[in-house]
N, C-alpha and C. Protein backbone atom coordinates (compact mmCIF):
# COMPACT_ATOMS: atom_id res chain seq x y z
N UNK A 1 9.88 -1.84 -3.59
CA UNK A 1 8.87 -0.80 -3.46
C UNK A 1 9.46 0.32 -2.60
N UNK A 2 9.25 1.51 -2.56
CA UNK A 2 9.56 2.93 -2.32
C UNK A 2 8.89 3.22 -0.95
N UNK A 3 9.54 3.71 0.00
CA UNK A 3 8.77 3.89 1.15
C UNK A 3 7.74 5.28 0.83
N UNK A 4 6.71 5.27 1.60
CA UNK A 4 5.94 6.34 1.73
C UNK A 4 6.70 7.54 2.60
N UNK A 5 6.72 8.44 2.27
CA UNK A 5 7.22 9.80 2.71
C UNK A 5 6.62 9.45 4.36
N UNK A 6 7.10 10.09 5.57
CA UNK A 6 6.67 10.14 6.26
C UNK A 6 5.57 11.13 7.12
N UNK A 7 4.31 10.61 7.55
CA UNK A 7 3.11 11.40 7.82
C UNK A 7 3.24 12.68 9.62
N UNK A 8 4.67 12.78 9.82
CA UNK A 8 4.84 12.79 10.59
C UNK A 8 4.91 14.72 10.40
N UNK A 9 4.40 14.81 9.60
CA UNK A 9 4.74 16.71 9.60
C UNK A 9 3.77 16.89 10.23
N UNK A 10 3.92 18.50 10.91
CA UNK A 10 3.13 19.02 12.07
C UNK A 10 1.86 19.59 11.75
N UNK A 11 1.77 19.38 10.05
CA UNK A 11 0.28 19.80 9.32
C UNK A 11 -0.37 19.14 9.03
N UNK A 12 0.12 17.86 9.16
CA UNK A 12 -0.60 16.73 9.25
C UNK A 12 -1.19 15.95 10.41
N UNK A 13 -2.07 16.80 10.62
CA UNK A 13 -2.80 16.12 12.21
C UNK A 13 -3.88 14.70 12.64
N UNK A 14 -3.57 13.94 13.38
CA UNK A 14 -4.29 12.69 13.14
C UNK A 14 -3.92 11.45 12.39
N UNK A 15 -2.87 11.45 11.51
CA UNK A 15 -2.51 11.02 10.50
C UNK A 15 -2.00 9.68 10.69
N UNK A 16 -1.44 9.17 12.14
CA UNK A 16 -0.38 8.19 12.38
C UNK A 16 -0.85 6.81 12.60
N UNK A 17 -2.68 6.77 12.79
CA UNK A 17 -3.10 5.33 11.95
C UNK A 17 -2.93 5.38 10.83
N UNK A 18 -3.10 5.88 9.86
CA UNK A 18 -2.44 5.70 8.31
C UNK A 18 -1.36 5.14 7.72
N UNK A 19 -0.19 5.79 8.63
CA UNK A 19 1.02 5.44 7.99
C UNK A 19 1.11 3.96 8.80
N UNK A 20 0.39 3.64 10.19
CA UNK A 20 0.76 2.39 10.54
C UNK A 20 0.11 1.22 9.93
N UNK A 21 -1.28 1.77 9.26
CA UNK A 21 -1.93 0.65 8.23
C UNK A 21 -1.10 0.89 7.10
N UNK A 22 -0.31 1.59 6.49
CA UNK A 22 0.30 1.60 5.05
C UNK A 22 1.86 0.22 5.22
N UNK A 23 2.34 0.92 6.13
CA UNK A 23 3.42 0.06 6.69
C UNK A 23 2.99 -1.45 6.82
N UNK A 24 1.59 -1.90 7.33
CA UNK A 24 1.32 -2.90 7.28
C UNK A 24 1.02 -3.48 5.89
N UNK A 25 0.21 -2.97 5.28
CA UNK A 25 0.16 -3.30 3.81
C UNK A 25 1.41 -3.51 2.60
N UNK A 26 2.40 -2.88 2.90
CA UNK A 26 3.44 -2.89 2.39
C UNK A 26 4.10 -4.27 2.97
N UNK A 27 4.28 -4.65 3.68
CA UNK A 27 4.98 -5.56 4.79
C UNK A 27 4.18 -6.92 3.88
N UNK A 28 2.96 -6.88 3.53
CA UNK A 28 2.09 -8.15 3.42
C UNK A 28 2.29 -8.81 1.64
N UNK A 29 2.83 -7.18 0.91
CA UNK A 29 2.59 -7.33 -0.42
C UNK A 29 3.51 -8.18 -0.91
N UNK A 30 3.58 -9.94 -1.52
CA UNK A 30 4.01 -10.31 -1.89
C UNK A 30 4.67 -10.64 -3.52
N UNK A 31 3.44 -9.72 -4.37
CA UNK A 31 3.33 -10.22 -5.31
C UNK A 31 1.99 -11.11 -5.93
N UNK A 32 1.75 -12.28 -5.43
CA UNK A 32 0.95 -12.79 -5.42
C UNK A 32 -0.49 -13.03 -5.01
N UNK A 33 -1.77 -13.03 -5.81
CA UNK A 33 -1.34 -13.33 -7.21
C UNK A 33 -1.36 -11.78 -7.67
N UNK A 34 -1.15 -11.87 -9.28
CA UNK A 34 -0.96 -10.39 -10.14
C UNK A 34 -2.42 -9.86 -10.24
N UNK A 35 -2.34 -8.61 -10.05
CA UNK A 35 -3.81 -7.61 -10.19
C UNK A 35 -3.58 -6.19 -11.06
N UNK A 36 -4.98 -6.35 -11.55
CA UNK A 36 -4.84 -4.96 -12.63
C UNK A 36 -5.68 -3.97 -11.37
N UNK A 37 -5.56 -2.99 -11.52
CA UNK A 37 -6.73 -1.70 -11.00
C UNK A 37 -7.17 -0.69 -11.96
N UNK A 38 -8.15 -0.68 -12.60
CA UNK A 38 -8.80 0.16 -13.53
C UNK A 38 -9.57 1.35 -13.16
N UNK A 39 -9.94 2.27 -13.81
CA UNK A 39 -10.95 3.10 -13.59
C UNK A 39 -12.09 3.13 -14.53
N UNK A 40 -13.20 2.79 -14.29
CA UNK A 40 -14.30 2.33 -14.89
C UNK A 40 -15.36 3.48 -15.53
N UNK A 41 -15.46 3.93 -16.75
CA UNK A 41 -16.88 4.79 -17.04
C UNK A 41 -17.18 5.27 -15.83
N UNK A 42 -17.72 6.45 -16.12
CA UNK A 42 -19.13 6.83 -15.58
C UNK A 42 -20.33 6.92 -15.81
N UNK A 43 -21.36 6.29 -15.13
CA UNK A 43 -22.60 5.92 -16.45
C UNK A 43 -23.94 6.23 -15.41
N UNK A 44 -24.91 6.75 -16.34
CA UNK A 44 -25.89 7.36 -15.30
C UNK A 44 -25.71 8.32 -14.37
N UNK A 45 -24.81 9.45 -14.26
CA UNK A 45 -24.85 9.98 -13.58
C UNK A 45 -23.96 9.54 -11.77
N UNK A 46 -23.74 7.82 -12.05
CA UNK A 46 -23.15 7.27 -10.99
C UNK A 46 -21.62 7.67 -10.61
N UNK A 47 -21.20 7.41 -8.89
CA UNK A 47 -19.99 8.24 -8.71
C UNK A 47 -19.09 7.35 -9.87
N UNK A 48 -17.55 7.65 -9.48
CA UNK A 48 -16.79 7.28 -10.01
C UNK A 48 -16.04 5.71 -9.87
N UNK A 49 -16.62 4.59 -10.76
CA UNK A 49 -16.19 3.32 -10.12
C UNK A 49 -14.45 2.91 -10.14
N UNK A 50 -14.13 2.00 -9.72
CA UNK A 50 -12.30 1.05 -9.73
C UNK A 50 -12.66 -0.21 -9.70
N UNK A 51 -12.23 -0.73 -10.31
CA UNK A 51 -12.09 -2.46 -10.69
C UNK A 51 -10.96 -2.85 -10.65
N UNK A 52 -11.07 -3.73 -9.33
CA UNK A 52 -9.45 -4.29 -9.05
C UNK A 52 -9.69 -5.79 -9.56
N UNK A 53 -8.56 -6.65 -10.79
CA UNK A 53 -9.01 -7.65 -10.84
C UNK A 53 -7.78 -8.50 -11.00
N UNK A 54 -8.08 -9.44 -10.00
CA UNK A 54 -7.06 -10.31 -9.77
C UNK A 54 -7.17 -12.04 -10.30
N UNK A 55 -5.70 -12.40 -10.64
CA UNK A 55 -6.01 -13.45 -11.31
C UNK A 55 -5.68 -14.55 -10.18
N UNK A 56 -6.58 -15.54 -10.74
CA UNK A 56 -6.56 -16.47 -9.16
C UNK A 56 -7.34 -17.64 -10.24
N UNK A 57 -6.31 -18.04 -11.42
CA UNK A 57 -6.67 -19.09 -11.77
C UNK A 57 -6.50 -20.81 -11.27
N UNK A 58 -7.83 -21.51 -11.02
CA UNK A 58 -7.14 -22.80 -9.60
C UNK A 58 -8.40 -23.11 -8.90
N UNK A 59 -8.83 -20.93 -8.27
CA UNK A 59 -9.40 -21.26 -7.12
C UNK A 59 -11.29 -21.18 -7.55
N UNK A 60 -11.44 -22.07 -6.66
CA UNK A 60 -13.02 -22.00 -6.78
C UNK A 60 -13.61 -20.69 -6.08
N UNK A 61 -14.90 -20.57 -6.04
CA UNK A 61 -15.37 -19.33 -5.14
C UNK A 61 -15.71 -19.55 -3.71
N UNK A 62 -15.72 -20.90 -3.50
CA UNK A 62 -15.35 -21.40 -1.59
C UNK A 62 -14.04 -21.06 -1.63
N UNK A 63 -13.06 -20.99 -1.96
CA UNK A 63 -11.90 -21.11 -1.85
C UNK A 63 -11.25 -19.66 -1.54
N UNK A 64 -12.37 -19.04 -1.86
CA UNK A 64 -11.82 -17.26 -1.80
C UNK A 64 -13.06 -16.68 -0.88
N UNK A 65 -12.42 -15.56 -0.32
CA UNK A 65 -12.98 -14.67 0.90
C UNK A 65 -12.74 -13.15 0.33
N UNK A 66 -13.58 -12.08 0.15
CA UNK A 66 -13.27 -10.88 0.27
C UNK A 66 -14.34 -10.22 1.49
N UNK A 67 -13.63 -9.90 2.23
CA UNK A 67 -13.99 -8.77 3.08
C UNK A 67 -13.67 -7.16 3.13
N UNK A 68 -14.26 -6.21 4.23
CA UNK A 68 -13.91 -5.72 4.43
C UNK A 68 -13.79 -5.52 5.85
N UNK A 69 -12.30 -4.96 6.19
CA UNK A 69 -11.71 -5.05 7.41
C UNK A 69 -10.97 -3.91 8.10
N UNK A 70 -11.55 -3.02 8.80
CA UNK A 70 -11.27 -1.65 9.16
C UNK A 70 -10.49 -0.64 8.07
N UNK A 71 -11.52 -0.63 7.27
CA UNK A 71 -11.50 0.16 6.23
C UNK A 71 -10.28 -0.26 5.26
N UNK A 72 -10.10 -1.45 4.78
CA UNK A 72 -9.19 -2.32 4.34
C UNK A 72 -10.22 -3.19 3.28
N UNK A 73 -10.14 -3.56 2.14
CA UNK A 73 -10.42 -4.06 1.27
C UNK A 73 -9.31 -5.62 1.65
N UNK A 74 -10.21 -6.45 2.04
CA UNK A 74 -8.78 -8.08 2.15
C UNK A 74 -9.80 -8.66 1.03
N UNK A 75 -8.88 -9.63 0.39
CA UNK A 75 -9.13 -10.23 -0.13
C UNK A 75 -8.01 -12.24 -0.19
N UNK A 76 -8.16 -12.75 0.66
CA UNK A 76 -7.92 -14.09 0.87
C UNK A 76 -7.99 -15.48 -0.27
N UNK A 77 -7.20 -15.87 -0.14
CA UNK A 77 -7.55 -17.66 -0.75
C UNK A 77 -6.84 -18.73 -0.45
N UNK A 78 -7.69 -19.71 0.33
CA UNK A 78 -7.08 -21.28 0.24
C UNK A 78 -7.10 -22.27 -0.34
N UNK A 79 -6.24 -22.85 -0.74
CA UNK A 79 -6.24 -23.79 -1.29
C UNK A 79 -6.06 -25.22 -0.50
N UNK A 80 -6.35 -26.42 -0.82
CA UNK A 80 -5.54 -27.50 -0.27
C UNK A 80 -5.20 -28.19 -0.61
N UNK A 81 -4.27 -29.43 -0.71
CA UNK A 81 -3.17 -30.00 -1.48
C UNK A 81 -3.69 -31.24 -1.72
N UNK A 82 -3.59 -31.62 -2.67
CA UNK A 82 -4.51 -32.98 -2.77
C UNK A 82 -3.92 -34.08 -2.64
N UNK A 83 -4.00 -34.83 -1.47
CA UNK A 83 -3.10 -36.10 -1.35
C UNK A 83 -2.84 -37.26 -2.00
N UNK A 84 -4.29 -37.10 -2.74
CA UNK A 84 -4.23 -38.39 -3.75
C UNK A 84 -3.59 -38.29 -4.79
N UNK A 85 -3.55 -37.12 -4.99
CA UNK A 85 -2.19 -36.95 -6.56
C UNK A 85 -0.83 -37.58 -6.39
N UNK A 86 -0.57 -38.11 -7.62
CA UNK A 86 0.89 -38.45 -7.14
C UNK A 86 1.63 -37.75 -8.73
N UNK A 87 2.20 -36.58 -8.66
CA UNK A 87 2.76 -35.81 -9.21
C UNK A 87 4.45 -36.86 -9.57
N UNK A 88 4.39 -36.05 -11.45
CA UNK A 88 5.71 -36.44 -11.83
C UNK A 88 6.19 -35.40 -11.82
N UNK A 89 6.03 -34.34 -12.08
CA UNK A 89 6.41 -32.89 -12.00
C UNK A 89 5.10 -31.95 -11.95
N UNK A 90 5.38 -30.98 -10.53
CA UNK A 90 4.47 -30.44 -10.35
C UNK A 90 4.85 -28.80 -10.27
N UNK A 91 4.46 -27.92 -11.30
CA UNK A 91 4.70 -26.87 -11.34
C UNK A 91 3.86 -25.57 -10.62
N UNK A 92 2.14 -26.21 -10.57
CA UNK A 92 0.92 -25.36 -10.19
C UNK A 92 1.25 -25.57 -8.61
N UNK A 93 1.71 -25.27 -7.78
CA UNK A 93 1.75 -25.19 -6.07
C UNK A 93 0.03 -24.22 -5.87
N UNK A 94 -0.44 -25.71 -4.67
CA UNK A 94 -1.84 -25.63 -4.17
C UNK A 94 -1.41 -24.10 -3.22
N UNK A 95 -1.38 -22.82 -2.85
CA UNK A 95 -1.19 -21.93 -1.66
C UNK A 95 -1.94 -21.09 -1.50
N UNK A 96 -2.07 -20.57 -0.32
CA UNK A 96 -2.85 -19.54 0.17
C UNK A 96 -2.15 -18.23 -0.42
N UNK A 97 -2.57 -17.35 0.02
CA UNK A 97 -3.05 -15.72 -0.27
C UNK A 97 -3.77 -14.79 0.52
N UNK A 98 -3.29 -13.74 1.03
CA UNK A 98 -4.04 -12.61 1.01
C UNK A 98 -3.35 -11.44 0.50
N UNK A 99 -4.87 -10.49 0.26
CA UNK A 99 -4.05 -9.44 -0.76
C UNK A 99 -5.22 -8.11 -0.31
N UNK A 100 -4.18 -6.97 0.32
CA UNK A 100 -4.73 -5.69 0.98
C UNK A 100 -5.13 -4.97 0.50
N UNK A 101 -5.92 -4.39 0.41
CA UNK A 101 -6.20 -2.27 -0.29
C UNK A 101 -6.52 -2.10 0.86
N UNK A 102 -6.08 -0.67 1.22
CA UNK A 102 -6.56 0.26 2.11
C UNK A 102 -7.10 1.31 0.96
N UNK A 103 -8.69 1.50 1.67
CA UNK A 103 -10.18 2.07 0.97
C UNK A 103 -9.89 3.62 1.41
N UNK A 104 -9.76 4.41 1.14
CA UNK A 104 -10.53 5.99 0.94
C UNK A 104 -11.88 5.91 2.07
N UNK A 105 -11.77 7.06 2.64
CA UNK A 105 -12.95 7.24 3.48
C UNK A 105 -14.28 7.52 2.41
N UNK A 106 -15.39 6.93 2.54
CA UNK A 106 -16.36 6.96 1.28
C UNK A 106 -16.47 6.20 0.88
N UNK A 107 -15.23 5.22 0.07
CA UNK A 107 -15.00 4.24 -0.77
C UNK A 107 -16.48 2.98 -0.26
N UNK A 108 -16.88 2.47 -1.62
CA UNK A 108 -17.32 1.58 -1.01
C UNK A 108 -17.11 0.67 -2.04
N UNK A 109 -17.67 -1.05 -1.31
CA UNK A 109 -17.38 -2.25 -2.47
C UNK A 109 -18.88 -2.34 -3.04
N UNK A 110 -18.85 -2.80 -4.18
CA UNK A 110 -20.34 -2.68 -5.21
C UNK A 110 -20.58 -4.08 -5.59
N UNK A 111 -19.51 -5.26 -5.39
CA UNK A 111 -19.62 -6.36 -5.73
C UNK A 111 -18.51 -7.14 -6.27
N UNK A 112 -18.71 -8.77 -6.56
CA UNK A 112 -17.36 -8.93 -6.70
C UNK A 112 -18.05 -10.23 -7.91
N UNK A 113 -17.15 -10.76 -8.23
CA UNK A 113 -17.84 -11.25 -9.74
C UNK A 113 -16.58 -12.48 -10.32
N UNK A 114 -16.36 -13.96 -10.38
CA UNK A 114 -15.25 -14.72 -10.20
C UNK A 114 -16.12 -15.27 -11.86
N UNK A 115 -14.93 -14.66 -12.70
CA UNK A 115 -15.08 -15.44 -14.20
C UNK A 115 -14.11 -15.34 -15.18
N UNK A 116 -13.85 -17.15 -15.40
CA UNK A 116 -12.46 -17.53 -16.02
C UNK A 116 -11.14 -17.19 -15.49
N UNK A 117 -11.51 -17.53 -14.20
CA UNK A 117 -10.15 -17.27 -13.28
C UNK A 117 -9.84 -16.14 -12.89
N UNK A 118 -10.17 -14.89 -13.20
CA UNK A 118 -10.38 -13.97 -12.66
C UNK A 118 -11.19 -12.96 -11.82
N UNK A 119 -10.74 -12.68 -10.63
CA UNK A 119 -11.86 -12.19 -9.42
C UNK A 119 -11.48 -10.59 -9.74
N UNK A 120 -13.03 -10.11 -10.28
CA UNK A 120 -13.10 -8.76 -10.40
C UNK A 120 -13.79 -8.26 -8.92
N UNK A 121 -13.55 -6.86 -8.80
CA UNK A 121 -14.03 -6.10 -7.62
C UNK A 121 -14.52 -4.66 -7.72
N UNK A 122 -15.74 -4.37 -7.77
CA UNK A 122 -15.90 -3.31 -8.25
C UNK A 122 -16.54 -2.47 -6.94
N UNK A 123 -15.47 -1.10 -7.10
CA UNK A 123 -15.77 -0.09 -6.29
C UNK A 123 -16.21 0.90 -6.38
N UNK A 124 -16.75 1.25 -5.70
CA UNK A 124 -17.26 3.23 -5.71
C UNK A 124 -16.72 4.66 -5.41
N UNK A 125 -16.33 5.59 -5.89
CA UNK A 125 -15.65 6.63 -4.96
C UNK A 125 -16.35 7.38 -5.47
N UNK A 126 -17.13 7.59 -4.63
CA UNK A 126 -18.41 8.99 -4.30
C UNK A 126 -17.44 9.94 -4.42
N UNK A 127 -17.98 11.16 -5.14
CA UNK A 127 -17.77 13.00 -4.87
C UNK A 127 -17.99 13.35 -3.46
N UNK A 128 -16.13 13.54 -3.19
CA UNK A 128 -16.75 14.36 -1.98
C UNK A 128 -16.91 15.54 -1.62
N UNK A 129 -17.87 15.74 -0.50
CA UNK A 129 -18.70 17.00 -0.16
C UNK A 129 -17.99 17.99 -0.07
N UNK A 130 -17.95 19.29 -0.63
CA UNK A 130 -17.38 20.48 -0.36
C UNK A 130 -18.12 21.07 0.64
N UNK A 131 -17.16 20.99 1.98
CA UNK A 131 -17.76 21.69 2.80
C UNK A 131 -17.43 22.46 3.51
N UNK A 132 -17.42 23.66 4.16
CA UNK A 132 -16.84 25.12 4.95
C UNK A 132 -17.39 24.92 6.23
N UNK A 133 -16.82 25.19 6.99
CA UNK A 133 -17.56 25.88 8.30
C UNK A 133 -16.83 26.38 9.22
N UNK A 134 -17.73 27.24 9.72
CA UNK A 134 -17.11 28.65 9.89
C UNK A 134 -17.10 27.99 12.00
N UNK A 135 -15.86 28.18 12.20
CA UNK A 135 -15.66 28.05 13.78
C UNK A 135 -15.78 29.39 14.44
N UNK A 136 -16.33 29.35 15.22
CA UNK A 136 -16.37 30.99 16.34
C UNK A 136 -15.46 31.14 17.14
N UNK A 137 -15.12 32.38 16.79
CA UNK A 137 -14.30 32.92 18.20
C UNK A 137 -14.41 33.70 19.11
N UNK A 138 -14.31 32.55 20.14
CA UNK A 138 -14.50 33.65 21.42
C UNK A 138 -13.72 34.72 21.85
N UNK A 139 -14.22 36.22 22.59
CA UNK A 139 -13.02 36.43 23.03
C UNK A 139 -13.48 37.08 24.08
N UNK A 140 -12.54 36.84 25.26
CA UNK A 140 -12.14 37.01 26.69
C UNK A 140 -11.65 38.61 26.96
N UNK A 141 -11.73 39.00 27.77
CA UNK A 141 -11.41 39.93 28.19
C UNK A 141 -11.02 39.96 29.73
């Protein structure tokens, strides 16, 4: 994966939690498991949805956690190893997971939905506000 350009230009003000949550997210991304991200209709007049859906065939829905975590979309899973099996060849490995998005200010989660092994996630990204305002200037004499 490609590093992110750095947020460090002088027009970019405020910026340097960002690049230290991106850096973290990058650091975590293993691969596992594989996820699509879609962009969903617009219907009714509703903002614009994303459907992130990840395959996590195995896990039950105790077995999985999605939160949200300072403006971080996590999404977690454990598994545990079953002792009573006694494997001749075992290819499916019981393992954990977590898996990051960092959310858009706005962004919100709409729900999450676990069918045929796949955990869909559906999001929101509201229109945002066009807004002006006019700062005053003082002046001294």
């Amino acid at each position: 994966m490609s590093r992110v350009p750095s947020l460090s230009s002088p027009f970019l003000l405020g910026f340097d939690e960002i690049e230290r949550v991106l850096d973290r997210v990058v650091k975590g991304a293993d691969g596992y498991p594989p996820y699509n991200i879609e962009r969903c209709e617009r219907e009714n007049g509703q903002p614009e949805r994303l459907r992130i859906t990840l395959a996590v065939a195995g896990f039950t829905r105790d077995q999985l956690d999605v939160t949200i975590e300072e403006s971080q979309l996590v999404i977690r899973g454990r598994q545990q190893d079953d002792k009573v099996r006694q494997y001749i060849h075992r290819g499916i490995a019981a393992r954990h997971f977590q898996r990051t998005f960092v959310l858009a200010d706005g962004m919100y989660v709409l729900g999450a939905d676990l069918r045929n092994g796949l955990l869909s996630i559906d999001l929101a990204r509201p229109e945002p506000e066009r807004v002006v305002k006019t700062i005053a200037i003082n002046e001294h004499e």
